[in-house]
N, C-alpha and C. Protein backbone atom coordinates (compact mmCIF):
# COMPACT_ATOMS: atom_id res chain seq x y z
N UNK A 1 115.05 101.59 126.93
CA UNK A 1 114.47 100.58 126.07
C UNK A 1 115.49 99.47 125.81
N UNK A 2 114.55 98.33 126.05
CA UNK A 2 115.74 97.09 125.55
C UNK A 2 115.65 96.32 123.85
N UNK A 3 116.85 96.18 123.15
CA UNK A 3 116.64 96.08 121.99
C UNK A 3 116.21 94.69 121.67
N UNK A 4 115.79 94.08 120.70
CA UNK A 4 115.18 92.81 120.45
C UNK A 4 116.53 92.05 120.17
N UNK A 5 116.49 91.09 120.76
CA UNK A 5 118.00 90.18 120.56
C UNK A 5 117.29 89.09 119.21
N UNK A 6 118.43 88.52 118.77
CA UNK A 6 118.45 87.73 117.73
C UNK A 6 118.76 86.26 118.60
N UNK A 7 118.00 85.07 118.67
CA UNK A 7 118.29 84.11 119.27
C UNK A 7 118.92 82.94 117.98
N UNK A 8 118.23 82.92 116.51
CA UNK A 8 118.99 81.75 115.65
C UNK A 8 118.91 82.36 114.64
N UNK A 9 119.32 82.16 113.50
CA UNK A 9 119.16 82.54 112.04
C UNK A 9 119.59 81.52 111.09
N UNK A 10 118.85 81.08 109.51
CA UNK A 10 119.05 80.30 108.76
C UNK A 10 118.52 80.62 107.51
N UNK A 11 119.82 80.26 106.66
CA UNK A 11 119.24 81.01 105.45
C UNK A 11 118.28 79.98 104.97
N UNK A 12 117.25 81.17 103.90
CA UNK A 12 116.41 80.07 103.35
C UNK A 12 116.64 80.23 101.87
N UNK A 13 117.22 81.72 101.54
CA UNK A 13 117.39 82.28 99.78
C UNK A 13 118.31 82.56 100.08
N UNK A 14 119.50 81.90 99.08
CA UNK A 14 120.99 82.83 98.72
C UNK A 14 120.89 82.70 97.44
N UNK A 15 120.04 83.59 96.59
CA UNK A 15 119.61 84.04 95.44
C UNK A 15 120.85 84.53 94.62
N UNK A 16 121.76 85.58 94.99
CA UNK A 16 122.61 86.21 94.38
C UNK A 16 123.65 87.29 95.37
N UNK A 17 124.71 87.92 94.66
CA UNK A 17 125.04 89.34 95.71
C UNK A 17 124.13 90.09 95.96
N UNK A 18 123.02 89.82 95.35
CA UNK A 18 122.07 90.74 95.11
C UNK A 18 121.13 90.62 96.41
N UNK A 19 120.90 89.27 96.90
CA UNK A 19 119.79 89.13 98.02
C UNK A 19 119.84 87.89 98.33
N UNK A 20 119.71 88.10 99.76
CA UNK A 20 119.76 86.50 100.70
C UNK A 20 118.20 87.02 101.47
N UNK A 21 117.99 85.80 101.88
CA UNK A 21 116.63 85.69 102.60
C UNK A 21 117.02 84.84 104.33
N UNK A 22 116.56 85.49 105.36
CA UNK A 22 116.91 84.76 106.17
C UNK A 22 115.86 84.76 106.94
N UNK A 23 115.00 83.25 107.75
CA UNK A 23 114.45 83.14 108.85
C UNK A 23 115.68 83.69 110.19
N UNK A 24 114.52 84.38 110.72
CA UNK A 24 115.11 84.48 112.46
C UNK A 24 114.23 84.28 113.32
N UNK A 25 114.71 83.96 114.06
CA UNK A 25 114.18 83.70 115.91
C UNK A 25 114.39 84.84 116.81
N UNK A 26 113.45 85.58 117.30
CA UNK A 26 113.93 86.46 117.91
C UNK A 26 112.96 86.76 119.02
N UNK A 27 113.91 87.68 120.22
CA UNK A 27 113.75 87.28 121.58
C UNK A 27 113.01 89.60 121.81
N UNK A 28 111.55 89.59 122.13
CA UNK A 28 111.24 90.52 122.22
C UNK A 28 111.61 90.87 123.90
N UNK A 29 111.75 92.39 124.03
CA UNK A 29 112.46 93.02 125.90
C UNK A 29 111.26 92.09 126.54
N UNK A 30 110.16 91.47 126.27
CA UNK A 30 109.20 91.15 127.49
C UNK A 30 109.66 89.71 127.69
N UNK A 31 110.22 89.19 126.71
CA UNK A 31 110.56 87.68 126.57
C UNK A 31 109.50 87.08 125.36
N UNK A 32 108.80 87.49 124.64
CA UNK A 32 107.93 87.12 123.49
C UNK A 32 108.97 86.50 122.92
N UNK A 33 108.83 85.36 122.17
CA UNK A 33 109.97 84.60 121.40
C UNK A 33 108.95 84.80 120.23
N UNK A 34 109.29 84.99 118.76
CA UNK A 34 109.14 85.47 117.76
C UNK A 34 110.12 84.26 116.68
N UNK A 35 108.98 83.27 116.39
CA UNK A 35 109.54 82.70 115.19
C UNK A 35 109.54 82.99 113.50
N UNK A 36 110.28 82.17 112.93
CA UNK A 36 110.23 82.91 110.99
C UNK A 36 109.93 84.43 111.02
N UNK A 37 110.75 85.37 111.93
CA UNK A 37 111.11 86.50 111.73
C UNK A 37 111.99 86.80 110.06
N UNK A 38 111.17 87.42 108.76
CA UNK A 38 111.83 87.31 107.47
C UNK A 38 113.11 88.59 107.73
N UNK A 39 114.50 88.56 107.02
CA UNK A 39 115.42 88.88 107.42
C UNK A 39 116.14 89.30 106.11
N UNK A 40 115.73 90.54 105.17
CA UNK A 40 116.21 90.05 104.42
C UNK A 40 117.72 91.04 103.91
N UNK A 41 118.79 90.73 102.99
CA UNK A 41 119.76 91.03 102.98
C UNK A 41 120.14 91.70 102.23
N UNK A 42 120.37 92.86 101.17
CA UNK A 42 120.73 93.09 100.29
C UNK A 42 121.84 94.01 100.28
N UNK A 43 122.81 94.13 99.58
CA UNK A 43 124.12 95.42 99.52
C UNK A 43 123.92 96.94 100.30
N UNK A 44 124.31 97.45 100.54
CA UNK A 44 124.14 98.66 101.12
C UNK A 44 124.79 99.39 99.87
N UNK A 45 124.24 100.49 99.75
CA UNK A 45 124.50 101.55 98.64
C UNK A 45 124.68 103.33 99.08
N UNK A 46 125.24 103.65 98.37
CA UNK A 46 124.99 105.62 98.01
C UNK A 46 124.20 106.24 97.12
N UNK A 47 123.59 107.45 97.81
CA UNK A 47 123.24 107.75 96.49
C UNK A 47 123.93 109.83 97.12
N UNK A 48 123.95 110.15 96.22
CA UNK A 48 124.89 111.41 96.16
C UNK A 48 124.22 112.47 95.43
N UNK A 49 123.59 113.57 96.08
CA UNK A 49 123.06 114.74 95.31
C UNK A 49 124.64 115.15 95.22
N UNK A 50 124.58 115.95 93.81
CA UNK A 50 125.69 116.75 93.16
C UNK A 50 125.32 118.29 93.30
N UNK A 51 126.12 118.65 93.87
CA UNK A 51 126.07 120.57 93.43
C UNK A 51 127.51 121.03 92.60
N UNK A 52 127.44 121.33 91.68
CA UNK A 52 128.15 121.63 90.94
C UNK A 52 129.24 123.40 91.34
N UNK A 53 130.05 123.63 90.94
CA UNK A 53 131.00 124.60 91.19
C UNK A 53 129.74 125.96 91.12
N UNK A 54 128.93 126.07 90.46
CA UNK A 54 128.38 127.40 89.94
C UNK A 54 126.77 126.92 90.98
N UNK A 55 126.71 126.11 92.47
CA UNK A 55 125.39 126.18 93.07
C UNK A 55 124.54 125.29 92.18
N UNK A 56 124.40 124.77 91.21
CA UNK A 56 123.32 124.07 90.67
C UNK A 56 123.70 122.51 90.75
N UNK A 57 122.43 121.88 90.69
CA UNK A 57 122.29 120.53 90.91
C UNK A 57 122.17 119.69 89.67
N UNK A 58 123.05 118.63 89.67
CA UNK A 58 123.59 117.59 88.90
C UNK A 58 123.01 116.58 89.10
N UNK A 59 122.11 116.08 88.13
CA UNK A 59 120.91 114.98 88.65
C UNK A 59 120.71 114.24 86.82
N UNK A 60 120.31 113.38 87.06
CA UNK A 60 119.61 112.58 86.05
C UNK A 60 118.07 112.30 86.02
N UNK A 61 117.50 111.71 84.68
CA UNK A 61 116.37 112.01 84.42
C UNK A 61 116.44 110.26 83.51
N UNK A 62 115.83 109.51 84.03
CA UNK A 62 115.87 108.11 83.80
C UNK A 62 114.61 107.21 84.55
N UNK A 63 114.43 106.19 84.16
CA UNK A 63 113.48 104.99 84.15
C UNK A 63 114.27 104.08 85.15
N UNK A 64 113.68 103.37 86.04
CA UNK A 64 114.13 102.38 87.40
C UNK A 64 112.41 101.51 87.61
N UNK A 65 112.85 99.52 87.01
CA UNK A 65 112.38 99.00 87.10
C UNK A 65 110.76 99.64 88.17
N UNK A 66 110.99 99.92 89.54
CA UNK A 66 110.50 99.35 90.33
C UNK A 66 109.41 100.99 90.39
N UNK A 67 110.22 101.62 89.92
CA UNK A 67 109.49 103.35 90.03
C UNK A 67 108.67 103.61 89.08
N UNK A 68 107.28 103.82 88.99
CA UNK A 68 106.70 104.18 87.28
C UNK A 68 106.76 105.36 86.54
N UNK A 69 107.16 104.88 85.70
CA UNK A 69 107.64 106.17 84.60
C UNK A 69 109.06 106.89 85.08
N UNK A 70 109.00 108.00 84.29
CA UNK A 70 110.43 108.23 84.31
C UNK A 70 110.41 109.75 85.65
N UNK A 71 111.83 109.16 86.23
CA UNK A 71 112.28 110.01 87.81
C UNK A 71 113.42 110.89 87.52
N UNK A 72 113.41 111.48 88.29
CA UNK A 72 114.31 112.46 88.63
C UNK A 72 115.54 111.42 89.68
N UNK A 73 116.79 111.14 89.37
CA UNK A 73 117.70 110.73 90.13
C UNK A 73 118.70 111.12 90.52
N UNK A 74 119.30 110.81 91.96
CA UNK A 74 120.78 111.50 91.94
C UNK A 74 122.03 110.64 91.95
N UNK A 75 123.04 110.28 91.76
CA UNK A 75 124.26 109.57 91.12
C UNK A 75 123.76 108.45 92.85
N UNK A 76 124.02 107.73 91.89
CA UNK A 76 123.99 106.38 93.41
C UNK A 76 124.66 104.70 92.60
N UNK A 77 125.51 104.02 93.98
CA UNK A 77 125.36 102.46 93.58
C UNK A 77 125.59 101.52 94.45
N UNK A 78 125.75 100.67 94.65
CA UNK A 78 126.17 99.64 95.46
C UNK A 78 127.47 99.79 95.77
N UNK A 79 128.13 99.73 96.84
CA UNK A 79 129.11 99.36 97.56
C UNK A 79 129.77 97.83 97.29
N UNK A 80 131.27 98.22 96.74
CA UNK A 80 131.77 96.81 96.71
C UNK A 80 132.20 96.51 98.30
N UNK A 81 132.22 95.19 98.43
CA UNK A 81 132.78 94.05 99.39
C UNK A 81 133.74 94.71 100.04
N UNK A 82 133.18 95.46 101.40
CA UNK A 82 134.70 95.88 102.34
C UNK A 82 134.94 97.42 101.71
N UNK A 83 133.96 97.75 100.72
CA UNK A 83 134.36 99.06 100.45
C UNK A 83 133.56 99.87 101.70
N UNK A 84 134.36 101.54 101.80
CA UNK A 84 133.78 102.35 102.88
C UNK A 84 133.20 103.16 101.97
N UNK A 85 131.74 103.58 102.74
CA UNK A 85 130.88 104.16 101.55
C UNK A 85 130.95 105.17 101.22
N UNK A 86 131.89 106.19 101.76
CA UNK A 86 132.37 107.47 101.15
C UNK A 86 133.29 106.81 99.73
N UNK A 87 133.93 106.45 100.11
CA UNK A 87 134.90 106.19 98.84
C UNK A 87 133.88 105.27 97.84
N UNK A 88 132.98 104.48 97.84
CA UNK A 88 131.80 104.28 96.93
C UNK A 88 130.93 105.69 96.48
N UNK A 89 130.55 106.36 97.15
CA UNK A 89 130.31 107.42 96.75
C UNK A 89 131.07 108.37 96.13
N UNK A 90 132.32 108.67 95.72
CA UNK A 90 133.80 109.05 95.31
C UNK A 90 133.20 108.62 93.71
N UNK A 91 133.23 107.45 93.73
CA UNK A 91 133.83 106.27 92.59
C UNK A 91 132.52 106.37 92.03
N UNK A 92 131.14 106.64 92.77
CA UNK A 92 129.92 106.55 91.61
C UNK A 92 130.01 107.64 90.97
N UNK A 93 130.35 108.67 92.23
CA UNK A 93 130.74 110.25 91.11
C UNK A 93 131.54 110.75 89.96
N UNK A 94 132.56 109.94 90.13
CA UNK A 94 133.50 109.59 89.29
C UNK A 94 133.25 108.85 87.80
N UNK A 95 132.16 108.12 87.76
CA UNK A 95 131.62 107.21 86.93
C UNK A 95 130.76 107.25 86.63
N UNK A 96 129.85 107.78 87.37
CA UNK A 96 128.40 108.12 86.63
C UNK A 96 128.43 109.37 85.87
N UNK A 97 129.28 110.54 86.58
CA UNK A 97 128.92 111.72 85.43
C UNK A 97 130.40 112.41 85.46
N UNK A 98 132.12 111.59 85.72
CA UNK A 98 132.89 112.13 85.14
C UNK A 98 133.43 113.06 86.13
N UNK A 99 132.82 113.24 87.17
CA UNK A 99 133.22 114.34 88.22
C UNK A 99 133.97 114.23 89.21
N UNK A 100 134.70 114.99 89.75
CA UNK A 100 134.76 114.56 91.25
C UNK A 100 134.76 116.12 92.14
N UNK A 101 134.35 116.37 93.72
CA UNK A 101 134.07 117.16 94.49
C UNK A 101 134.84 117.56 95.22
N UNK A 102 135.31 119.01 95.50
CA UNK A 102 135.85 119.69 96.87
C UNK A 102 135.20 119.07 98.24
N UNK A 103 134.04 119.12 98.63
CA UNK A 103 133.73 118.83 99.55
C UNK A 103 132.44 118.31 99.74
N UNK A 104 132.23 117.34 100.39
CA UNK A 104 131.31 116.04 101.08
C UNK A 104 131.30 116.44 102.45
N UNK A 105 129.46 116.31 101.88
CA UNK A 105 128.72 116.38 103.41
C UNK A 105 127.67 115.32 103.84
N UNK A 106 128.04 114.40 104.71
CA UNK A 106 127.60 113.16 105.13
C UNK A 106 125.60 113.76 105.44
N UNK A 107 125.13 113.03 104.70
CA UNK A 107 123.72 113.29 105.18
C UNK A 107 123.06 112.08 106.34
N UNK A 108 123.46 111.20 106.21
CA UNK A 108 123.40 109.86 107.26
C UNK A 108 123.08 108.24 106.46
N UNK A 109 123.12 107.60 107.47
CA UNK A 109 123.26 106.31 106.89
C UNK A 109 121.77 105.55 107.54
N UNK A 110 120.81 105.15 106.97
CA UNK A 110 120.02 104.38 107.16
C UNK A 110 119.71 103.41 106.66
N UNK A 111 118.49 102.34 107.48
CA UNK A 111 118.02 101.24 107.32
C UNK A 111 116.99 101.36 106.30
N UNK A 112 117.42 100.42 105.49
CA UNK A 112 116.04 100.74 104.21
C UNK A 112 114.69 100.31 104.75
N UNK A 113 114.64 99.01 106.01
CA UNK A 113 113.17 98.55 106.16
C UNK A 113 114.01 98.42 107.69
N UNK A 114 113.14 99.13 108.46
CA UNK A 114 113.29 99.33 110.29
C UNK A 114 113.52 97.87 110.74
N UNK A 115 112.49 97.10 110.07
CA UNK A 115 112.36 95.36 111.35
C UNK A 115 112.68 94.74 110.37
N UNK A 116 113.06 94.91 108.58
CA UNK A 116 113.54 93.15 107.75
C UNK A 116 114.89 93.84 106.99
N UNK A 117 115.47 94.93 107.56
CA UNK A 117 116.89 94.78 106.84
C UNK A 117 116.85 95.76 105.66
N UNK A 118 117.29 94.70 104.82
CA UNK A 118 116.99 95.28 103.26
C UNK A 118 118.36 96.28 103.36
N UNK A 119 119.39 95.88 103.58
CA UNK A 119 120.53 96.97 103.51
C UNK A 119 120.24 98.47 104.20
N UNK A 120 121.77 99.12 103.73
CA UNK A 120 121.46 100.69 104.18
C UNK A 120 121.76 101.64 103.45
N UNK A 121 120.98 102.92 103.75
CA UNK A 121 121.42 104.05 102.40
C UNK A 121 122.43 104.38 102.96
N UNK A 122 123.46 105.12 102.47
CA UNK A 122 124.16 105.94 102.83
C UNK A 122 124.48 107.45 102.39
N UNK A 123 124.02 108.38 102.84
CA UNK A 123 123.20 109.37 101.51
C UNK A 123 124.74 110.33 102.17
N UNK A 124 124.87 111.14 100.61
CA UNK A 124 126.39 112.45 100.69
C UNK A 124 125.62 113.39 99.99
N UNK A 125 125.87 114.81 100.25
CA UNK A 125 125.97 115.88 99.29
C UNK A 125 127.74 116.18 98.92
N UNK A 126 127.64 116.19 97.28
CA UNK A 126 128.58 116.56 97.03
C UNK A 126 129.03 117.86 96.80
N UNK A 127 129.71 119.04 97.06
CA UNK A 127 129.48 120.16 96.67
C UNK A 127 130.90 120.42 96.10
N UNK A 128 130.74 122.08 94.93
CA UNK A 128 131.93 122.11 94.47
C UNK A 128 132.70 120.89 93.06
N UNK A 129 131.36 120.34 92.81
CA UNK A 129 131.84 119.36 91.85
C UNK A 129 132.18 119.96 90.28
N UNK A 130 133.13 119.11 89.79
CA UNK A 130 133.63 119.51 88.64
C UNK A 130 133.79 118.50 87.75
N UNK A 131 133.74 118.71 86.41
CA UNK A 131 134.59 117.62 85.40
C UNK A 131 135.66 116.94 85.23
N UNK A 132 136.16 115.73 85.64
CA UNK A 132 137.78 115.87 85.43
C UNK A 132 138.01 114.95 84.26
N UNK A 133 136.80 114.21 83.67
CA UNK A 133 136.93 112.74 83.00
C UNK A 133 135.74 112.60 82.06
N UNK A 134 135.43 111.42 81.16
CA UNK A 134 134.70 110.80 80.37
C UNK A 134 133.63 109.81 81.68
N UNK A 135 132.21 110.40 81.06
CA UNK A 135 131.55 109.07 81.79
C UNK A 135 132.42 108.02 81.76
N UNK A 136 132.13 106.90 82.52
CA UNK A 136 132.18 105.27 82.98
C UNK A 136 131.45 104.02 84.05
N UNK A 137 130.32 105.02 83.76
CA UNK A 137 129.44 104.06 84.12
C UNK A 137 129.14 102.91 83.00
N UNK A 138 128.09 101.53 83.94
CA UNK A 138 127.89 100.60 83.39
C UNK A 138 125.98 100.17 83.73
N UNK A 139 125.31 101.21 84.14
CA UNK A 139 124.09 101.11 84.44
C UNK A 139 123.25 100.59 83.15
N UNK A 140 122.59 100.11 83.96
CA UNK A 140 121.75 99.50 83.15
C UNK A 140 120.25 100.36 82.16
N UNK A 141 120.46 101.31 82.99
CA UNK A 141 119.13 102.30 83.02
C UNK A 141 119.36 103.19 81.47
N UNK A 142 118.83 103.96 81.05
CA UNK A 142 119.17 104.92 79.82
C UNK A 142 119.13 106.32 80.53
N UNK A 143 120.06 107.37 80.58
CA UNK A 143 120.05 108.10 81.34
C UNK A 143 120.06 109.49 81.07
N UNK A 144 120.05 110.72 81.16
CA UNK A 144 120.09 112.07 80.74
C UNK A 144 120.33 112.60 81.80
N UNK A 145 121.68 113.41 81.30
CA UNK A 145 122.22 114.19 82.86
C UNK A 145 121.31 116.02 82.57
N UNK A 146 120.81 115.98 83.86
CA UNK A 146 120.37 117.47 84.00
C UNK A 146 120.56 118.14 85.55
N UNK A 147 120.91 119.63 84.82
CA UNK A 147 121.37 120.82 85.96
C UNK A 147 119.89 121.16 86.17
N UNK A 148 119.59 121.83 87.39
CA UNK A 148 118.53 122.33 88.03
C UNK A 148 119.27 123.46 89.33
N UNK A 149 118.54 124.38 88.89
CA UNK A 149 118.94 125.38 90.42
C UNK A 149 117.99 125.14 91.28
N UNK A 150 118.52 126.03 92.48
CA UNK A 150 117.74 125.15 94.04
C UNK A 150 116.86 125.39 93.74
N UNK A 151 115.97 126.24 93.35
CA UNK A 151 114.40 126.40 93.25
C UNK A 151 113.88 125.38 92.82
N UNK A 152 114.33 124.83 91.39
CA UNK A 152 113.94 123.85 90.40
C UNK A 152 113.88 122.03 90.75
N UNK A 153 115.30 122.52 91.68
CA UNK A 153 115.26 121.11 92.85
C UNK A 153 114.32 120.74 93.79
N UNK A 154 113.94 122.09 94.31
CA UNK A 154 112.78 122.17 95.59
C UNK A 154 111.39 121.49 94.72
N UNK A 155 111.54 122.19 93.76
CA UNK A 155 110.06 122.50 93.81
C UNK A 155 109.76 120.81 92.68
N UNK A 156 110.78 120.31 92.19
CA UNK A 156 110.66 118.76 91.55
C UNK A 156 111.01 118.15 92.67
N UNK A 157 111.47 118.08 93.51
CA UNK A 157 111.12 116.98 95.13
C UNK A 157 109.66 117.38 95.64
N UNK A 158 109.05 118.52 95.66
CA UNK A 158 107.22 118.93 96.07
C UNK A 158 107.07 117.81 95.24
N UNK A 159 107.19 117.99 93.97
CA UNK A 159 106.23 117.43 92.65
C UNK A 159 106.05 116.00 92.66
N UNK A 160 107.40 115.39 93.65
CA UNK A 160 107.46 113.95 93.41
C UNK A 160 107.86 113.71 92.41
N UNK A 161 108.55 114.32 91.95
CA UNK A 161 109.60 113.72 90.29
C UNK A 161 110.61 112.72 90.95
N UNK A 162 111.17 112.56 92.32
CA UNK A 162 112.20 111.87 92.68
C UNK A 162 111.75 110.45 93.44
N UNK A 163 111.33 109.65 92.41
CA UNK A 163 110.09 108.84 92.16
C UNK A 163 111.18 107.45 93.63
N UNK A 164 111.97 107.34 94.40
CA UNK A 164 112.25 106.41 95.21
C UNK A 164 112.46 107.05 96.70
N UNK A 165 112.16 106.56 97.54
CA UNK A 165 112.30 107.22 98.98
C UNK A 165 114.02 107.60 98.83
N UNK A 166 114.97 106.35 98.86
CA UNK A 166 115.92 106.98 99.56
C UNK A 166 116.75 108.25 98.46
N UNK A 167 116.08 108.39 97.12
CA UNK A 167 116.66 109.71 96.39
C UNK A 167 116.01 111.25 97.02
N UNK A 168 114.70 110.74 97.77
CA UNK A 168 113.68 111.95 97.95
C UNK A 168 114.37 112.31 98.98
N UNK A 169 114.81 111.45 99.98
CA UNK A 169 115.02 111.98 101.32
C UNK A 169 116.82 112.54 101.30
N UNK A 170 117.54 112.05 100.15
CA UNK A 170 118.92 112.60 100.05
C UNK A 170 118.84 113.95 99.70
N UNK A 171 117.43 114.23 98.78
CA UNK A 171 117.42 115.66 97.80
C UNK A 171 117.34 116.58 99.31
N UNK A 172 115.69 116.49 100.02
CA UNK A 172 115.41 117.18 100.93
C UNK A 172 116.67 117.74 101.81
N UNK A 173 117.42 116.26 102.21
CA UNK A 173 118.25 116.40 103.26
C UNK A 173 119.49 117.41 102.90
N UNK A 174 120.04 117.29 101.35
CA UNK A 174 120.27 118.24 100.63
C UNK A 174 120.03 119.77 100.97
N UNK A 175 118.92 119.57 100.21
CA UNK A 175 118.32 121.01 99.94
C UNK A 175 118.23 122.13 101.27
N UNK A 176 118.18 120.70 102.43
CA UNK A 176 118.08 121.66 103.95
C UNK A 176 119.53 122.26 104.26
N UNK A 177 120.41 121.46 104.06
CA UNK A 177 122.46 121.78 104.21
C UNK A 177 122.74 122.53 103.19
N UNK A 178 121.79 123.48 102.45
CA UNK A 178 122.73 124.52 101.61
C UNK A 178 121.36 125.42 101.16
């Protein structure tokens, strides 16, 4: 298979760090030329299921604009500028609930939207996690940290409590590596 080449690009939104908007031109394997292809840009992020020293899962229970009502979440954030997303994932753990982990297991890195971008997840299980510190996060959200054993994890990812794709598919991917 031949991949779709990019022939021009121009921004049309540079809104914030938050999101750029870009027209593209693009060149399909048959030769289809494809104009105002939307392109759009946003940070790439982590999000990090926690397993704690004693097998149980370290998750939050909070409200996210875009999700209705209140979800089941696992520690996640944006990647600073040039940061590598393990060590963003380190630093959310570190800050969202005070912890840090023996050992990280890469679950993979994907495209949030296949054909317009939209950044990439970068999903970790953390295992072996412990206390070493005081929260320091700065989220915006109101948050409640809760333990769940694997059953309780399984069976609130069935339920759809983990109200955003890329938290659902970190839990699963999770839940399958241990």
């Amino acid at each position: 298979m031949t991949p779709w080449k990019t022939l021009s690009r121009t921004t049309i939104l540079d809104h914030s760090k938050w999101l750029k908007v870009e027209d593209h031109t693009i060149q399909l394997p048959d030769g289809t030329v494809l104009e105002k292809w939307c392109w759009i840009i946003s940070p790439d992020y982590v999000n990090v299921v926690v397993q704690d020293e004693n097998e149980n899962f370290v998750c939050f229970r909070q409200t996210k604009y875009a999700a209705q009502g209140i979800s089941l979440a696992p520690v996640g954030g944006y990647l600073e500028p040039n940061e590598d997303p393990l060590t963003c994932a380190k630093r959310e753990l570190r800050e969202e609930l005070g912890f840090m982990a023996a050992e990280w297991i890469p679950l993979g890195r994907f495209p949030c939207d296949g054909n317009h971008g939209n950044g990439f997840a970068n999903l970790y299980l953390a295992r072996n996690a412990h206390r070493v510190g005081e929260i320091i996060a700065d989220d915006l959200e109101e948050q409640q940290i809760v333990t769940l054993s694997r059953n309780e994890m399984m069976q609130a990812l069935l339920n759809g409590e983990f109200k955003v794709l890329s938290w659902s598919t970190a839990v699963a991917l999770a839940l399958f590596r241990v």
